[in-house]
N, C-alpha and C. Protein backbone atom coordinates (compact mmCIF):
# COMPACT_ATOMS: atom_id res chain seq x y z
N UNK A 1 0.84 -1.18 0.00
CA UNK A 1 0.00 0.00 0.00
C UNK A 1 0.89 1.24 0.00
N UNK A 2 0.48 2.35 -1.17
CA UNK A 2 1.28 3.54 -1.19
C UNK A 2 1.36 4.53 0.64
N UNK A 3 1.86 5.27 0.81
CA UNK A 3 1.89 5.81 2.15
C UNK A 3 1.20 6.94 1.52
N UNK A 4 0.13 7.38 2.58
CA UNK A 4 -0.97 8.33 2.61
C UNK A 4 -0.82 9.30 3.47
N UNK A 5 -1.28 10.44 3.50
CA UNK A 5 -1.03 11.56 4.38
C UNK A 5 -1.26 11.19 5.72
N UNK A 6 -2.84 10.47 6.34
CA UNK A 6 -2.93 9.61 7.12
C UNK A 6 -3.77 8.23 7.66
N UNK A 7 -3.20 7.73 8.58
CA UNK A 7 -3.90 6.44 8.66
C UNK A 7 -5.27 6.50 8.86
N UNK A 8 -6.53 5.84 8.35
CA UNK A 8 -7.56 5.47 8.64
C UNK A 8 -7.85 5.08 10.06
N UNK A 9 -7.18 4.00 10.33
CA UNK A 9 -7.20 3.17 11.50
C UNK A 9 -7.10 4.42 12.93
N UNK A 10 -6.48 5.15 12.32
CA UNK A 10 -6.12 6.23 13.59
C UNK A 10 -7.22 7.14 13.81
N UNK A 11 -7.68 7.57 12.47
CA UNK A 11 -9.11 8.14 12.28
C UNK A 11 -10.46 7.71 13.19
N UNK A 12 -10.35 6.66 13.07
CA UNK A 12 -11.45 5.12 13.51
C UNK A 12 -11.44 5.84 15.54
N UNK A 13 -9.99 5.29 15.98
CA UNK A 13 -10.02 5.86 16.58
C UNK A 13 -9.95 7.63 17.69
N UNK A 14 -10.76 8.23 17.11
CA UNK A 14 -10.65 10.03 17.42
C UNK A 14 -11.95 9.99 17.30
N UNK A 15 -12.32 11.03 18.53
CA UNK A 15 -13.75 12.05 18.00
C UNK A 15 -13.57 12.65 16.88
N UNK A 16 -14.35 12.33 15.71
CA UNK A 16 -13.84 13.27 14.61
C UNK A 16 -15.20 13.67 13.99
N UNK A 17 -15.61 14.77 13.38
CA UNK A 17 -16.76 15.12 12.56
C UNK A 17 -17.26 13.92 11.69
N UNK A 18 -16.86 13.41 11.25
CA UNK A 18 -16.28 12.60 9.61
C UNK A 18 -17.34 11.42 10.31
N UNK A 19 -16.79 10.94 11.34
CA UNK A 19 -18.18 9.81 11.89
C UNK A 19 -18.76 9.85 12.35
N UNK A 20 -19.36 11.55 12.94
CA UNK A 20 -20.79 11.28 13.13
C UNK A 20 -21.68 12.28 12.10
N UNK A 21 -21.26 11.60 10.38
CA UNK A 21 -21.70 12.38 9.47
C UNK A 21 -22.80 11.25 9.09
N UNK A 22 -23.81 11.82 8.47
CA UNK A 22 -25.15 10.99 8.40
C UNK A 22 -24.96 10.94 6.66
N UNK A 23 -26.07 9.78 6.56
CA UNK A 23 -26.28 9.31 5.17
C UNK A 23 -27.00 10.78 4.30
N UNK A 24 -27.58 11.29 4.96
CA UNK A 24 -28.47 12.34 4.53
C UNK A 24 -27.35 13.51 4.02
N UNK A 25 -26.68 14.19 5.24
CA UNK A 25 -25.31 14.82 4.41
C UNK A 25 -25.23 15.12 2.87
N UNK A 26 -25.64 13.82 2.31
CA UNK A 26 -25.09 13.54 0.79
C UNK A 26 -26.08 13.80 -0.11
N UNK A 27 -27.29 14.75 0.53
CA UNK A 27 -28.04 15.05 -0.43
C UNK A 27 -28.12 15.67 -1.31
N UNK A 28 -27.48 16.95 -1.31
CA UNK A 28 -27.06 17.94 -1.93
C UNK A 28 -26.29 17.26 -3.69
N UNK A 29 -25.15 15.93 -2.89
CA UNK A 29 -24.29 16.07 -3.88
C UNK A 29 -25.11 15.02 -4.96
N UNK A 30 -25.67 14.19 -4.35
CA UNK A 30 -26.79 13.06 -5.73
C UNK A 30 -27.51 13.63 -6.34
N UNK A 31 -28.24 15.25 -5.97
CA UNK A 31 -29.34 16.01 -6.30
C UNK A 31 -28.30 16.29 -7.34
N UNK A 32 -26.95 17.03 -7.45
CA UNK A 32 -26.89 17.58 -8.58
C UNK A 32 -26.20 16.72 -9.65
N UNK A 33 -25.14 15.32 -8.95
CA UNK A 33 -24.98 14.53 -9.72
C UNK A 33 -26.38 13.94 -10.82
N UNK A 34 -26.89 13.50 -10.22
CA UNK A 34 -28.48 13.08 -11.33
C UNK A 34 -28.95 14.12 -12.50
N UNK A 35 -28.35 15.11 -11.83
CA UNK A 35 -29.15 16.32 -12.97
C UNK A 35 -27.71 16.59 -14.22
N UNK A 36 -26.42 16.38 -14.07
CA UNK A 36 -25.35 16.18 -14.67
C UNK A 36 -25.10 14.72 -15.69
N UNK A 37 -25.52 13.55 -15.09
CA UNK A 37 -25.40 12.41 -15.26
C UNK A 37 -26.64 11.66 -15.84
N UNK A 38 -26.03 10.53 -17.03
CA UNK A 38 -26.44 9.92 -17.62
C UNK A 38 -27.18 8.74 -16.24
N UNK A 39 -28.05 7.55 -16.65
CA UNK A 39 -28.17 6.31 -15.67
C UNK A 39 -27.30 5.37 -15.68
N UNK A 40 -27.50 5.26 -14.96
CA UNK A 40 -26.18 3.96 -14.43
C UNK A 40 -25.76 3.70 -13.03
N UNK A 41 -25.17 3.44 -13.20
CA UNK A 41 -24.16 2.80 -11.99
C UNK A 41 -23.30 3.28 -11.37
N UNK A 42 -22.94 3.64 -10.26
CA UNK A 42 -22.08 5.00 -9.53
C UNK A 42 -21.31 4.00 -9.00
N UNK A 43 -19.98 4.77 -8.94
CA UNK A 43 -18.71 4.50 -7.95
C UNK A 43 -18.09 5.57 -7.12
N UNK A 44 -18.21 5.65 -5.72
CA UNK A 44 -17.49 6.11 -5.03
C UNK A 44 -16.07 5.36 -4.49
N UNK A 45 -15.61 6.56 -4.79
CA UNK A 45 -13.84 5.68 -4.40
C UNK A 45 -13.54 6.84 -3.73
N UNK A 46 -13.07 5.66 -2.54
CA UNK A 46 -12.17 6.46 -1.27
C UNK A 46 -13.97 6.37 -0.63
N UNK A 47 -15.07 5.67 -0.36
CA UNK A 47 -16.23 5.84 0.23
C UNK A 47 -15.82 5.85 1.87
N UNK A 48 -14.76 5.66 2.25
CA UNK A 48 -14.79 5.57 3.98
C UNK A 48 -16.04 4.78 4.09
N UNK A 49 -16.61 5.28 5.40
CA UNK A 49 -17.68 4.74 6.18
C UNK A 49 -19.05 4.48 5.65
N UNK A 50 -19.24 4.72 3.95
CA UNK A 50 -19.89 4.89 2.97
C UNK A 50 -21.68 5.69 3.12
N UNK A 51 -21.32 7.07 3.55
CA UNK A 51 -22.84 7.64 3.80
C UNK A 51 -22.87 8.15 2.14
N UNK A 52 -22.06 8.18 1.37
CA UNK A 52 -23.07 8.44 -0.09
C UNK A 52 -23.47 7.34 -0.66
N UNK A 53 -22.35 6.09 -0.65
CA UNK A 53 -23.06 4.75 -0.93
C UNK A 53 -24.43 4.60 -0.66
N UNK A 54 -24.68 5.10 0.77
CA UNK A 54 -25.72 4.47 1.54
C UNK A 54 -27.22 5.65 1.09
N UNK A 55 -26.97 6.81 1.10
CA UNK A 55 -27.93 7.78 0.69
C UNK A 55 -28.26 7.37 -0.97
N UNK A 56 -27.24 7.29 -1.94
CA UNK A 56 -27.69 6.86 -3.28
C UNK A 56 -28.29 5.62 -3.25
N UNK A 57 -28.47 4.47 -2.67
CA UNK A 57 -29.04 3.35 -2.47
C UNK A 57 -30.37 3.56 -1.95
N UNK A 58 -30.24 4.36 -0.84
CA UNK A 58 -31.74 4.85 -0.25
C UNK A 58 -32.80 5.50 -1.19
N UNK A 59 -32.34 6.14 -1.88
CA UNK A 59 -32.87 6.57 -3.23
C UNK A 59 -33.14 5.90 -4.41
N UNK A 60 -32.69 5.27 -4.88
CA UNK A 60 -32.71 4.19 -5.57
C UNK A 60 -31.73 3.68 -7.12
N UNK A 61 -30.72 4.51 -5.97
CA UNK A 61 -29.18 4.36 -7.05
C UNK A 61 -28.51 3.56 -7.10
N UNK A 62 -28.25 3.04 -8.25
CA UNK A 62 -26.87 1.81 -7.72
C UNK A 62 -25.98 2.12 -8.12
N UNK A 63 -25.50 2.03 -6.79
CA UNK A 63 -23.90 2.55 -6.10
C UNK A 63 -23.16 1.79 -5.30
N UNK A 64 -22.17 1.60 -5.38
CA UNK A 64 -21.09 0.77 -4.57
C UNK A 64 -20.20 1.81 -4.34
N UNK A 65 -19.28 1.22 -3.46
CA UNK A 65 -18.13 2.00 -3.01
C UNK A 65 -17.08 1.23 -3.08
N UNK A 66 -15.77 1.80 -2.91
CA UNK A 66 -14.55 1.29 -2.92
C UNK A 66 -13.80 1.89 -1.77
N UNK A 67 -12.97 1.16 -1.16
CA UNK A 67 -12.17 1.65 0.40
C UNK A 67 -11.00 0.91 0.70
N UNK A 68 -10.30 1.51 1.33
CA UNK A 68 -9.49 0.38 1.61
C UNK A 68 -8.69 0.27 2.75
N UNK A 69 -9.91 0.31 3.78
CA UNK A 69 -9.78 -0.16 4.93
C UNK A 69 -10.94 -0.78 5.44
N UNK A 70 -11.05 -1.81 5.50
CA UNK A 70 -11.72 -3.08 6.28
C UNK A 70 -12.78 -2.46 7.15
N UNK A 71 -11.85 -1.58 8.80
CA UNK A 71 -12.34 -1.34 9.98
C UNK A 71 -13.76 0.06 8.78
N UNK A 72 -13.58 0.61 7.99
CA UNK A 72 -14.78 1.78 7.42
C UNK A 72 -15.79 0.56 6.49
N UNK A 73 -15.48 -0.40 6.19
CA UNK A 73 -16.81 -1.19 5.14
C UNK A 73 -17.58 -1.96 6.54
N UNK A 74 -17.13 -2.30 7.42
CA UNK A 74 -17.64 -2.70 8.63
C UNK A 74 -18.52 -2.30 9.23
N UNK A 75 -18.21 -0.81 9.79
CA UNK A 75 -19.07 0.88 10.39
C UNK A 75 -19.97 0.55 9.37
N UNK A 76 -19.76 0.63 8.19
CA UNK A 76 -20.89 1.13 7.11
C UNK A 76 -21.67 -0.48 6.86
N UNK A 77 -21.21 -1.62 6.92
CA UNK A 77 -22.56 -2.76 7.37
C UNK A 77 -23.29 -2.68 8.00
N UNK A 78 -22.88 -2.22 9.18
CA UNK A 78 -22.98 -2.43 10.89
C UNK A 78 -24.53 -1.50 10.95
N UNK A 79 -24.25 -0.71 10.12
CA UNK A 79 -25.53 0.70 9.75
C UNK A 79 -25.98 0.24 8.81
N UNK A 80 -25.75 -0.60 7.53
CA UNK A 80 -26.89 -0.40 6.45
C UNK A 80 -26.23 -1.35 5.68
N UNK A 81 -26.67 -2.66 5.91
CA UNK A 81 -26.27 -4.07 5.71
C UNK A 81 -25.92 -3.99 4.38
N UNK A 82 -27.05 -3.59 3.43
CA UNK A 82 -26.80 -4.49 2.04
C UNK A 82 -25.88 -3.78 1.49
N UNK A 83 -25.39 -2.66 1.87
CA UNK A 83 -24.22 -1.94 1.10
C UNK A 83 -23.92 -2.83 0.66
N UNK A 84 -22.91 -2.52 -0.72
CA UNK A 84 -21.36 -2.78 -1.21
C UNK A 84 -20.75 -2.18 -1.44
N UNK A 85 -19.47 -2.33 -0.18
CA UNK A 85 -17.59 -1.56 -0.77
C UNK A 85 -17.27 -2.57 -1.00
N UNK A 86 -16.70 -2.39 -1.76
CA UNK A 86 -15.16 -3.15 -2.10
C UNK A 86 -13.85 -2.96 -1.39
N UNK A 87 -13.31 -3.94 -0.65
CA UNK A 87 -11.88 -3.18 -0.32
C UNK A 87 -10.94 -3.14 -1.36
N UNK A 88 -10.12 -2.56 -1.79
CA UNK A 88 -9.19 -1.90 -3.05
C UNK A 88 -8.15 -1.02 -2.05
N UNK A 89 -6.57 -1.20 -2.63
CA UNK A 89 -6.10 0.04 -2.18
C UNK A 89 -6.28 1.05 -2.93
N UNK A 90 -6.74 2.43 -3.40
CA UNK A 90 -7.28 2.71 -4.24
C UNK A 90 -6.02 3.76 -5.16
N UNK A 91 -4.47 3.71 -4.41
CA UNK A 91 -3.46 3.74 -5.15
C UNK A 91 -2.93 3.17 -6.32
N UNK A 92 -4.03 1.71 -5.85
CA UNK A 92 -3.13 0.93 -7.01
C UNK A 92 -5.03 0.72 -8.65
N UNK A 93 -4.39 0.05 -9.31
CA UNK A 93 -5.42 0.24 -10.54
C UNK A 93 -6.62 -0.62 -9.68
N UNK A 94 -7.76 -0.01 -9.78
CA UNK A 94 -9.29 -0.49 -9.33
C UNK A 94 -9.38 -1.67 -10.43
N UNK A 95 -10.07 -2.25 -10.00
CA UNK A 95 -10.37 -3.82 -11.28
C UNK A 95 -12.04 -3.76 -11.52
N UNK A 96 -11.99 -2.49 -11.87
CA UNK A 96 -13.37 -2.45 -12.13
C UNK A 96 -13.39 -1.99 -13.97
N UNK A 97 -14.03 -2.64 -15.06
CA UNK A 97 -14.07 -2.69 -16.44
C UNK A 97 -14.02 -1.15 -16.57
N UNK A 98 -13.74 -0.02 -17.70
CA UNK A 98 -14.03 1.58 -17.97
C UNK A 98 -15.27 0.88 -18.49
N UNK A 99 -16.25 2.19 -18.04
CA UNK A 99 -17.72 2.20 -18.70
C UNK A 99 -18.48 1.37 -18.10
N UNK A 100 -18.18 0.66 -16.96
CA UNK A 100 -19.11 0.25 -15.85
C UNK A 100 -20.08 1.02 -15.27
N UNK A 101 -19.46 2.10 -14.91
CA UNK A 101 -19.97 3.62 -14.17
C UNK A 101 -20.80 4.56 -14.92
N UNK A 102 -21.63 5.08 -14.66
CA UNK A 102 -21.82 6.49 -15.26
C UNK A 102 -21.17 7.56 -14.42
N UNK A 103 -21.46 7.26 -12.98
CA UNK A 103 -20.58 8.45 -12.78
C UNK A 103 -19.68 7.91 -11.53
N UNK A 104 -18.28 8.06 -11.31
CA UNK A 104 -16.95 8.09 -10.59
C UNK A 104 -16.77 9.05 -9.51
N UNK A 105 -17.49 9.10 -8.02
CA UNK A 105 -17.70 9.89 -6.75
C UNK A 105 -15.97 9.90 -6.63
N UNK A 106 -15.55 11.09 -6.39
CA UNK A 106 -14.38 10.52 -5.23
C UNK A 106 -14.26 12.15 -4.75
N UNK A 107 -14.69 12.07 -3.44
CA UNK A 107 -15.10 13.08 -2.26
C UNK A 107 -14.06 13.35 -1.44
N UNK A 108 -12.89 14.31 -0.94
CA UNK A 108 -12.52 14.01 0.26
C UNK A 108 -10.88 12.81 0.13
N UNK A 109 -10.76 12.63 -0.89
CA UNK A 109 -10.22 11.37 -1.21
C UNK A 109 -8.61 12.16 -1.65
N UNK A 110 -8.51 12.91 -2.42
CA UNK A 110 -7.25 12.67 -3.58
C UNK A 110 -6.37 13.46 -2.35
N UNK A 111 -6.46 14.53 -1.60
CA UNK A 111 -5.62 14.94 -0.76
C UNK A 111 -5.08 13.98 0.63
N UNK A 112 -5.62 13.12 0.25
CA UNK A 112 -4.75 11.96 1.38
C UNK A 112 -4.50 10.90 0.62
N UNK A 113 -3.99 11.22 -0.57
CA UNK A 113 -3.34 10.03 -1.42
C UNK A 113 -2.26 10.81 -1.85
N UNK A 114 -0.96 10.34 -1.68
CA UNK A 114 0.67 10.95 -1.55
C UNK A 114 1.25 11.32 -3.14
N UNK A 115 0.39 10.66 -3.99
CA UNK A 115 0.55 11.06 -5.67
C UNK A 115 -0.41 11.03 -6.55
N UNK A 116 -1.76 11.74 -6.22
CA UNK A 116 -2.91 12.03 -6.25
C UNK A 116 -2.42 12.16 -8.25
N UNK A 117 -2.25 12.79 -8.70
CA UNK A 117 -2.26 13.07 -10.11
C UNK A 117 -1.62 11.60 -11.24
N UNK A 118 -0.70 10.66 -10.32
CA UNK A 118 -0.47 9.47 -11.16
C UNK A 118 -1.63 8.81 -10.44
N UNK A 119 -2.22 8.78 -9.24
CA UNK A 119 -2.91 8.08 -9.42
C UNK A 119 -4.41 7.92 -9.96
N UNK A 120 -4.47 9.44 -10.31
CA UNK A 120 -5.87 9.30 -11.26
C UNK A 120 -6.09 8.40 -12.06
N UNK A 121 -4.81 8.06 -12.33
CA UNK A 121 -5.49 7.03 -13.88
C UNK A 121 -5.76 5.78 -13.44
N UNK A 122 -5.51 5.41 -12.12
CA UNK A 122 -6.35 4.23 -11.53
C UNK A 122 -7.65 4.26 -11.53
N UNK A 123 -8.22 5.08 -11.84
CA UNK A 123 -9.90 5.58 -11.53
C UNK A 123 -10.28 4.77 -12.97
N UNK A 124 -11.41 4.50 -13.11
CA UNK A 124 -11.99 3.73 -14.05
C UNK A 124 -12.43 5.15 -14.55
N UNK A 125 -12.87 4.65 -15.97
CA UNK A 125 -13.46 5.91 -17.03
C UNK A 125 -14.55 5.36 -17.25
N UNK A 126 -15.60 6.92 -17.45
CA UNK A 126 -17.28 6.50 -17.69
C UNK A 126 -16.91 6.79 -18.87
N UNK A 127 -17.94 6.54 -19.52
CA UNK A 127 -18.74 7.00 -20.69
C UNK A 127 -19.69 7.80 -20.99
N UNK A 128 -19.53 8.99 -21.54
CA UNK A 128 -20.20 10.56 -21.69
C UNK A 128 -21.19 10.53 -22.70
């Protein structure tokens, strides 16, 4: 795993804003994704504790997430079973087909990844 600005696991443990953020939070950002975006199939990468996974599902999006830490797809069962993350390190290439997606979430994510610009091209590509 590439070295990241910082650990998850350390996160997990702290009072931090970040977990006691609700599924709802994410309303704003599906309202305007949908109005931008073709149908399909969403990917959030870098989903942490997955409250957009979980709000686009509540709605009736299908969405998965990608993470890659264990102890955040857990939190986010533990709350709202049928999710799906994937664990992925998300440094290295996702094994997800281009054009799976319509649209590619990644929130919060690229500033705690240590070579954020090579690793864009790990991101899978939609189709416009």
């Amino acid at each position: 795993m590439n070295e990241t600005i910082y650990n998850w696991n350390d996160v997990m443990n702290t009072e931090t804003p970040y977990l006691v953020a609700k599924w709802e939070d994410n309303k704003d950002y599906v309202a305007l994704l949908l109005k931008h975006s073709k149908p399909g199939k969403w990917l959030d990468v870098g989903c942490g504790i997955g409250n957009f996974v979980e709000c686009c599902n509540r709605y009736g999006i299908d969405c998965i997430g990608v993470e890659g830490h264990e102890s955040a797809k857990e939190i986010a069962q533990k709350r709202f079973p049928q999710i799906q993350i994937d664990i992925n390190d998300i440094t290295d290439s996702l094994s997800y087909e281009d054009n799976t997606f319509s649209v590619v979430f990644c929130n919060q994510v690229i500033e705690h990844i240590s070579n954020a610009k090579t690793n864009k091209r790990n991101l899978p590509s939609t189709k416009r």
